[in-house]
N, C-alpha and C. Protein backbone atom coordinates (compact mmCIF):
# COMPACT_ATOMS: atom_id res chain seq x y z
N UNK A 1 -3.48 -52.49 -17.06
CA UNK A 1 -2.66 -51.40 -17.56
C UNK A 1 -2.19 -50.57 -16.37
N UNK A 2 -0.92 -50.14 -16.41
CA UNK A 2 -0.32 -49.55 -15.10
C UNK A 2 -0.63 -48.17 -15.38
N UNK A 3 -0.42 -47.10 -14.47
CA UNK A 3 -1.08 -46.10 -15.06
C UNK A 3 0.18 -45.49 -13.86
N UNK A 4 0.72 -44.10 -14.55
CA UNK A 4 1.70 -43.59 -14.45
C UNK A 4 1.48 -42.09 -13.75
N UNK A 5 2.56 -41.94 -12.66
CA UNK A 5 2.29 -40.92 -11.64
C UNK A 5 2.16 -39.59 -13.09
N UNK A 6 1.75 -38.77 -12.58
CA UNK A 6 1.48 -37.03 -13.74
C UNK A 6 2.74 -36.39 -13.06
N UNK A 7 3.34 -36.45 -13.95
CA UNK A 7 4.82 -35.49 -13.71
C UNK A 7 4.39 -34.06 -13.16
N UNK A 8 5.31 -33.29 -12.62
CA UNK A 8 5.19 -32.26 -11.94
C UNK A 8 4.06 -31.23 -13.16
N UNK A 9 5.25 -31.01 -14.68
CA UNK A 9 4.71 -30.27 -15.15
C UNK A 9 3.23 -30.50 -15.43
N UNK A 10 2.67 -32.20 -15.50
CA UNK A 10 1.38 -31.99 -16.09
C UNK A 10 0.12 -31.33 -15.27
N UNK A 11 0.57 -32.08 -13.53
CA UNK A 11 -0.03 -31.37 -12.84
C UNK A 11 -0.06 -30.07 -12.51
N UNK A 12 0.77 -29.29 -12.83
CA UNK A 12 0.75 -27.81 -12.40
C UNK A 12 -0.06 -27.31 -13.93
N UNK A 13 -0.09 -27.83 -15.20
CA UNK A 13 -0.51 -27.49 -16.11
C UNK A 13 -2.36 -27.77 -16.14
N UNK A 14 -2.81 -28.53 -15.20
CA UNK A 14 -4.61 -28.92 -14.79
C UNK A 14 -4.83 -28.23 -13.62
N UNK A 15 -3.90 -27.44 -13.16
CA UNK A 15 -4.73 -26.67 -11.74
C UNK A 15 -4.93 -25.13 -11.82
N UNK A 16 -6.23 -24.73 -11.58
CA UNK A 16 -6.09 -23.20 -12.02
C UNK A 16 -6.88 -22.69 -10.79
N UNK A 17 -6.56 -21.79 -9.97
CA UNK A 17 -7.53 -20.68 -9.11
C UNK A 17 -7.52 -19.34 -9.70
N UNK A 18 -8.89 -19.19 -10.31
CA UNK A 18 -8.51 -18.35 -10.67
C UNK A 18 -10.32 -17.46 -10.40
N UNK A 19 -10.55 -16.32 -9.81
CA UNK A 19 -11.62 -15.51 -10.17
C UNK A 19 -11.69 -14.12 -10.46
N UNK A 20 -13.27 -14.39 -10.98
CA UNK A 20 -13.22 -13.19 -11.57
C UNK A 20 -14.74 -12.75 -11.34
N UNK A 21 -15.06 -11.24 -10.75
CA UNK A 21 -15.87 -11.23 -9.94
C UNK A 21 -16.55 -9.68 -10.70
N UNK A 22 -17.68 -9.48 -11.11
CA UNK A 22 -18.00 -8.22 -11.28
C UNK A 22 -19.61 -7.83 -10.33
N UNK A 23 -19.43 -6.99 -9.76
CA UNK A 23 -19.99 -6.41 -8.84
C UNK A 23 -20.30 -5.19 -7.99
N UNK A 24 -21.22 -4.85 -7.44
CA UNK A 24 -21.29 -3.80 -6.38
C UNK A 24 -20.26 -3.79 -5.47
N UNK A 25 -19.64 -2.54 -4.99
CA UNK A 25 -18.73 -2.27 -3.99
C UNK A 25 -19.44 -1.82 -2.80
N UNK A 26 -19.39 -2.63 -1.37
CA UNK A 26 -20.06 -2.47 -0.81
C UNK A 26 -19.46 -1.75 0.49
N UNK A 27 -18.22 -1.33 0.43
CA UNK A 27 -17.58 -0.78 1.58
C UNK A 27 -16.35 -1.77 2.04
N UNK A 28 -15.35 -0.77 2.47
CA UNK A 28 -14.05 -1.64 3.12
C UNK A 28 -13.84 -1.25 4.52
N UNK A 29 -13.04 -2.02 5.38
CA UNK A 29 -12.73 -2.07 6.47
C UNK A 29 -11.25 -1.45 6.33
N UNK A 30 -10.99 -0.53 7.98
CA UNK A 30 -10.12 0.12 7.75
C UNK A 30 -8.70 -0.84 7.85
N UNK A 31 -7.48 -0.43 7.08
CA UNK A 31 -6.49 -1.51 6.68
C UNK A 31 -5.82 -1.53 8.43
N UNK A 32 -5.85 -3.02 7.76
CA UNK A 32 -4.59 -3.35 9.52
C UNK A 32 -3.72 -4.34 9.35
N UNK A 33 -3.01 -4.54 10.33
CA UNK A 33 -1.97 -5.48 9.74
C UNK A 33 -1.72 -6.81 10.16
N UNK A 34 -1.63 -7.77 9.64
CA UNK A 34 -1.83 -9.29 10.01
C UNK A 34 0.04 -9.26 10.87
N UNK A 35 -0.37 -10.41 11.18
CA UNK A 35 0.45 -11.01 12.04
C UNK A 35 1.76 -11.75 11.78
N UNK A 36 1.44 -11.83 10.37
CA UNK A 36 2.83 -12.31 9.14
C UNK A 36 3.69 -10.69 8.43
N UNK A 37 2.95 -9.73 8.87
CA UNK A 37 3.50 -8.82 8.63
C UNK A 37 2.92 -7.92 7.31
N UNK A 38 1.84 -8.97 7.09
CA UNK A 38 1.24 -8.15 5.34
C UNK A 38 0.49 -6.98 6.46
N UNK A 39 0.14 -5.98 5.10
CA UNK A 39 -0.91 -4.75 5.27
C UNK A 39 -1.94 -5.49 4.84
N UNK A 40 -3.23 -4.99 4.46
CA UNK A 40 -4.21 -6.16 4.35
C UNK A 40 -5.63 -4.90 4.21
N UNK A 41 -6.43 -4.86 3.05
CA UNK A 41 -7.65 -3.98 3.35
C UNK A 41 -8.96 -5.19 2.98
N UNK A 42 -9.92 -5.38 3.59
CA UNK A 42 -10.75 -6.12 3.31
C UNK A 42 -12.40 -5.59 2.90
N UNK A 43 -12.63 -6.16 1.65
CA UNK A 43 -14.03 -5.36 1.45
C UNK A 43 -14.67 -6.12 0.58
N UNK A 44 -16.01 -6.05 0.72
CA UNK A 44 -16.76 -6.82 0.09
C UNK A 44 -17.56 -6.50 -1.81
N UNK A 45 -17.88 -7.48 -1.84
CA UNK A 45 -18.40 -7.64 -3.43
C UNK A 45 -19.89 -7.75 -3.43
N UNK A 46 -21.07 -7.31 -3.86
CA UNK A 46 -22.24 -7.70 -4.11
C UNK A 46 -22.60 -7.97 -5.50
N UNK A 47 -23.17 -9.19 -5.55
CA UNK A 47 -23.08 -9.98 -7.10
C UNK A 47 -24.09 -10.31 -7.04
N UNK A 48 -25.05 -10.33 -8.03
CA UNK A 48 -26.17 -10.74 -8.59
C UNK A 48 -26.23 -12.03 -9.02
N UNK A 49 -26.95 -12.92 -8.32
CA UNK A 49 -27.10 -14.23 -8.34
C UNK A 49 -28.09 -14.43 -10.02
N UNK A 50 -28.44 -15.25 -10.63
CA UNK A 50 -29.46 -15.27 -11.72
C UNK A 50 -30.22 -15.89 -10.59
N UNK A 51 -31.65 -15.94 -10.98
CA UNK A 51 -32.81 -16.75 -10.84
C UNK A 51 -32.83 -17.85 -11.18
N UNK A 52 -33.38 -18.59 -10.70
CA UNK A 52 -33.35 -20.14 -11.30
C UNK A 52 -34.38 -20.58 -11.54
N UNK A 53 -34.84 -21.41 -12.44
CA UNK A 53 -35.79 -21.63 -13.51
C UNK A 53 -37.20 -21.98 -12.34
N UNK A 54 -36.86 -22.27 -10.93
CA UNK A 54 -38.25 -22.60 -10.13
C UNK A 54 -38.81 -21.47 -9.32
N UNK A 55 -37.98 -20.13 -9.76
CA UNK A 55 -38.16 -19.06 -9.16
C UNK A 55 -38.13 -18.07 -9.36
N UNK A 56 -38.13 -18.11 -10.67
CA UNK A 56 -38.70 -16.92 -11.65
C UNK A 56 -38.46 -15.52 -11.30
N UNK A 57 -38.23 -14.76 -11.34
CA UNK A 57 -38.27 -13.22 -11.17
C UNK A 57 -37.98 -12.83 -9.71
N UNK A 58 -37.51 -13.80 -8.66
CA UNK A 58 -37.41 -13.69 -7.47
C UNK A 58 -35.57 -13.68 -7.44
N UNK A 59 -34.67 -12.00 -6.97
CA UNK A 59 -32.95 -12.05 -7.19
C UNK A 59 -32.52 -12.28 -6.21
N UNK A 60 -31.71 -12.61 -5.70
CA UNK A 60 -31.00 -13.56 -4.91
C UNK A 60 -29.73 -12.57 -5.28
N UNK A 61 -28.25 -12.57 -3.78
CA UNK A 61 -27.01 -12.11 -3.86
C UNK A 61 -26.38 -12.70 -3.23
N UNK A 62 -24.81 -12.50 -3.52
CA UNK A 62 -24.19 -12.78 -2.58
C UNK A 62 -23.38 -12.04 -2.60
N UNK A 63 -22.53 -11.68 -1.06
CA UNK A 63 -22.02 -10.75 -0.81
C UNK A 63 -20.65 -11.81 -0.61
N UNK A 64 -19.51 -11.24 -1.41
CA UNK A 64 -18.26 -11.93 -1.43
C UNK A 64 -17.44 -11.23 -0.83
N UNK A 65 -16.66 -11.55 0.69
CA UNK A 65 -15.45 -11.38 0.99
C UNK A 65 -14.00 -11.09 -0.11
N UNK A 66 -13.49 -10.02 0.19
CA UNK A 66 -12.30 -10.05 -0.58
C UNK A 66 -11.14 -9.03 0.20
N UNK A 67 -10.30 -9.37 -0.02
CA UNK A 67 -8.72 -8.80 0.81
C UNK A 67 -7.52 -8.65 -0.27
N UNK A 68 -7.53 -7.18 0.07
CA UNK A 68 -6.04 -6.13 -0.76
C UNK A 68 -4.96 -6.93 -0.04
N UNK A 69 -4.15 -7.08 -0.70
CA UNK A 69 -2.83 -7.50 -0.38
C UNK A 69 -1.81 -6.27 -0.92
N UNK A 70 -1.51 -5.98 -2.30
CA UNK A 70 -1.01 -5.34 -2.74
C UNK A 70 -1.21 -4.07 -2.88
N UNK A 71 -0.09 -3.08 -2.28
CA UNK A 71 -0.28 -1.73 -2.12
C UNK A 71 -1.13 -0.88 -3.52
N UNK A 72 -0.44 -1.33 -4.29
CA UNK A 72 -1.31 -0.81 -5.47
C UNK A 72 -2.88 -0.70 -5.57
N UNK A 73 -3.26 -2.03 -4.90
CA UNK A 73 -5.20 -2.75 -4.87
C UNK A 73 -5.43 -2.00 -3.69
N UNK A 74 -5.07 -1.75 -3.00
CA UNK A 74 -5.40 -1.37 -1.60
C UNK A 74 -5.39 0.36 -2.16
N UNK A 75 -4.95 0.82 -2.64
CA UNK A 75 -5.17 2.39 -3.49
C UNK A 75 -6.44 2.42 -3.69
N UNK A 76 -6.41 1.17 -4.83
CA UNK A 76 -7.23 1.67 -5.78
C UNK A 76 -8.84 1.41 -4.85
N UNK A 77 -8.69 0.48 -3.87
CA UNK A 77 -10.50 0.45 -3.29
C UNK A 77 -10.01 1.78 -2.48
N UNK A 78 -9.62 2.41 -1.76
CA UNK A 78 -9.70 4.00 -1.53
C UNK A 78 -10.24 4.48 -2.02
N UNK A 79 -9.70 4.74 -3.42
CA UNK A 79 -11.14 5.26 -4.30
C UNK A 79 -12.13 5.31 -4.64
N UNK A 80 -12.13 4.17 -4.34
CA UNK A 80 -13.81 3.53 -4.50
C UNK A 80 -15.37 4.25 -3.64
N UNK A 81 -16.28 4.00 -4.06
CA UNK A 81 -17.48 4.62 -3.34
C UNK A 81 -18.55 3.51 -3.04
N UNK A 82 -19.05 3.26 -2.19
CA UNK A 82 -20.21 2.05 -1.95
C UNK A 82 -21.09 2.47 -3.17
N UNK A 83 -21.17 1.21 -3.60
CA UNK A 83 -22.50 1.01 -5.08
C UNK A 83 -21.57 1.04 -6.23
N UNK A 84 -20.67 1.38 -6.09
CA UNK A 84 -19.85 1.58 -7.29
C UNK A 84 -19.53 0.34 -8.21
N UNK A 85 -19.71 0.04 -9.42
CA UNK A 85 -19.37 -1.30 -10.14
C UNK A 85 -17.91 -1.57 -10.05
N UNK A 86 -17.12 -2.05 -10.19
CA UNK A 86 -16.42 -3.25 -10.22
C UNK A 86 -15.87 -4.37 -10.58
N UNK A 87 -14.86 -4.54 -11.25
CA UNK A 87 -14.41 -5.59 -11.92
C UNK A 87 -12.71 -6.40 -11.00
N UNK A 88 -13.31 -7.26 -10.90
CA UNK A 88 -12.08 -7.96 -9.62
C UNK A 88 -11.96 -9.02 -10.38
N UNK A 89 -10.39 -9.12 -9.91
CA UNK A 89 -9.50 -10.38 -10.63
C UNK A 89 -8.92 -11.01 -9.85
N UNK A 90 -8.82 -12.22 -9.05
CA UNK A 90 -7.69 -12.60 -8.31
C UNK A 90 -7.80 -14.32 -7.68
N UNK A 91 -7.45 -14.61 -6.41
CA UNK A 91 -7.30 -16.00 -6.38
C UNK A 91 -8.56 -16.63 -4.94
N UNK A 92 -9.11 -17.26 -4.98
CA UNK A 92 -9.38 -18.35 -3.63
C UNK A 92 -8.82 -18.55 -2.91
N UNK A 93 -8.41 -18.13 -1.64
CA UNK A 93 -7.73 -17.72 -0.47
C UNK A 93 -8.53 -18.67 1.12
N UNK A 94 -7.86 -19.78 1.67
CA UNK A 94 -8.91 -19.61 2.83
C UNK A 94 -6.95 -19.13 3.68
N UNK A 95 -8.40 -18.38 4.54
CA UNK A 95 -6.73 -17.75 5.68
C UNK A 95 -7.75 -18.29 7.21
N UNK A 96 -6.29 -18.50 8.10
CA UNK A 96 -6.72 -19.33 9.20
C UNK A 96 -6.35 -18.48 10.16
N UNK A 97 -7.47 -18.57 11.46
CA UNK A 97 -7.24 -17.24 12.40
C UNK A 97 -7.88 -17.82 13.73
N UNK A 98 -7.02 -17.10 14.92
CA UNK A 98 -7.36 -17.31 16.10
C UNK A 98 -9.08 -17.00 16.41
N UNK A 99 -9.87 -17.57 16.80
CA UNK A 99 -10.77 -16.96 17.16
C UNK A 99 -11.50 -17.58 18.69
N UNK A 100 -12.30 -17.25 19.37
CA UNK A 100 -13.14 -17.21 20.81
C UNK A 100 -13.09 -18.85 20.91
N UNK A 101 -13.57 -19.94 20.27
CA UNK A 101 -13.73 -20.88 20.19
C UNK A 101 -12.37 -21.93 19.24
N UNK A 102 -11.14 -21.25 19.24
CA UNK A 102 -9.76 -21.96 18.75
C UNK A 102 -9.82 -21.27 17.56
N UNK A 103 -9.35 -22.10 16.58
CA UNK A 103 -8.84 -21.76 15.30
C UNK A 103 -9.86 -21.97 14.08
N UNK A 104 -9.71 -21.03 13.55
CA UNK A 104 -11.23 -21.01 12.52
C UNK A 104 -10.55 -20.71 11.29
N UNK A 105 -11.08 -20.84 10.29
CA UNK A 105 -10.66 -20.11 8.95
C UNK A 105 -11.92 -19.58 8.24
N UNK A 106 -11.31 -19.22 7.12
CA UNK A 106 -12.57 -18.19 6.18
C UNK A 106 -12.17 -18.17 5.16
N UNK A 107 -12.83 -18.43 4.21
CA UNK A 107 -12.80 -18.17 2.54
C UNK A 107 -12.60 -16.90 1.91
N UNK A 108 -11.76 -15.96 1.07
CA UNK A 108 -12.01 -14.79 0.57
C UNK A 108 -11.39 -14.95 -0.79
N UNK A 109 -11.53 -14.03 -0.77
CA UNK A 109 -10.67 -13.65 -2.48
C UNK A 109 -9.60 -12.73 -3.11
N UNK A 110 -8.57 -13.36 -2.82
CA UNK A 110 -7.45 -12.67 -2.62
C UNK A 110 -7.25 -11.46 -4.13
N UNK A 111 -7.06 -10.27 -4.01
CA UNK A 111 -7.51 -9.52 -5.28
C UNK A 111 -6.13 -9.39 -5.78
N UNK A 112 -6.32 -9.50 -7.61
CA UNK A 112 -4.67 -9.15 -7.97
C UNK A 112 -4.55 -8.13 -8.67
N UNK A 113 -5.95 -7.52 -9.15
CA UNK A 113 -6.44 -6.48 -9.53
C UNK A 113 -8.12 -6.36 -9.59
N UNK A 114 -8.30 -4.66 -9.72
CA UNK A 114 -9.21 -4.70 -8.99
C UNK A 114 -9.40 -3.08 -10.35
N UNK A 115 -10.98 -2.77 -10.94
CA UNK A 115 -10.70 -1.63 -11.96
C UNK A 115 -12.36 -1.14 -11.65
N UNK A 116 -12.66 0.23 -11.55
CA UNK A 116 -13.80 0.28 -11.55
C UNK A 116 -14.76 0.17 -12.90
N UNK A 117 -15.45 0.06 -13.04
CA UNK A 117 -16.57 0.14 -14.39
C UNK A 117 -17.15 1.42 -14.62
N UNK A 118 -16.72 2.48 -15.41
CA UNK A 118 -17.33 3.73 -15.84
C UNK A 118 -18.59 3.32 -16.88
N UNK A 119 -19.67 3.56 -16.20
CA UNK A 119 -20.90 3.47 -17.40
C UNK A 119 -21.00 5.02 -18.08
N UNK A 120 -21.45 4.97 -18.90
CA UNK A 120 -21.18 6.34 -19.93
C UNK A 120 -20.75 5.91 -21.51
């Protein structure tokens, strides 16, 4: 049986990047400007890992990279305060950069919105 290339639309219709991140705000770096000309604020996420069934009551984190692109997102972490909860929306980003040893890249999370969590 011959099996037939996936037309544009089907493939664009099976691919999704998409996250969604709720977490501690752990502080941003002051905004600067890349080299393509974006503004750019970068700040991190602290997320609560679960436990896993061989390790019982022992929490685990990870601290997630993430980068404002949009003037609007880049406001709104201004406002923000370290510890503060957090609800982030946006895409899987690796960006590629000169570094000491050639060209390196890094994983982040490009934000498309970004809302704090009022408990109350």
């Amino acid at each position: 049986v011959a099996r037939r290339a996936p037309a544009a639309a089907d493939t664009a219709a099976q691919h999704l990047n998409a996250v969604t991140l709720v977490g501690r705000f752990s502080g941003s770096d002051p905004e600067r400007q890349l080299p393509s000309g974006d503004t750019i604020v970068a700040f991190r996420v602290v997320v609560d890992r679960p436990s896993r069934a061989r390790a019982p009551g022992r929490s685990t984190i990870d601290t997630i990279d993430c980068q404002a692109v949009s003037a609007s997102v880049r406001r709104a972490v201004a406002r923000l305060h370290p510890g503060e909860v957090v609800d982030v929306r946006g895409s899987l980003r690796r960006r590629f950069f000169r570094g000491p040893g050639g060209v390196a890249s890094r994983y982040g999370v490009e934000v498309a919105a970004l809302h704090p969590i009022r408990s109350g």
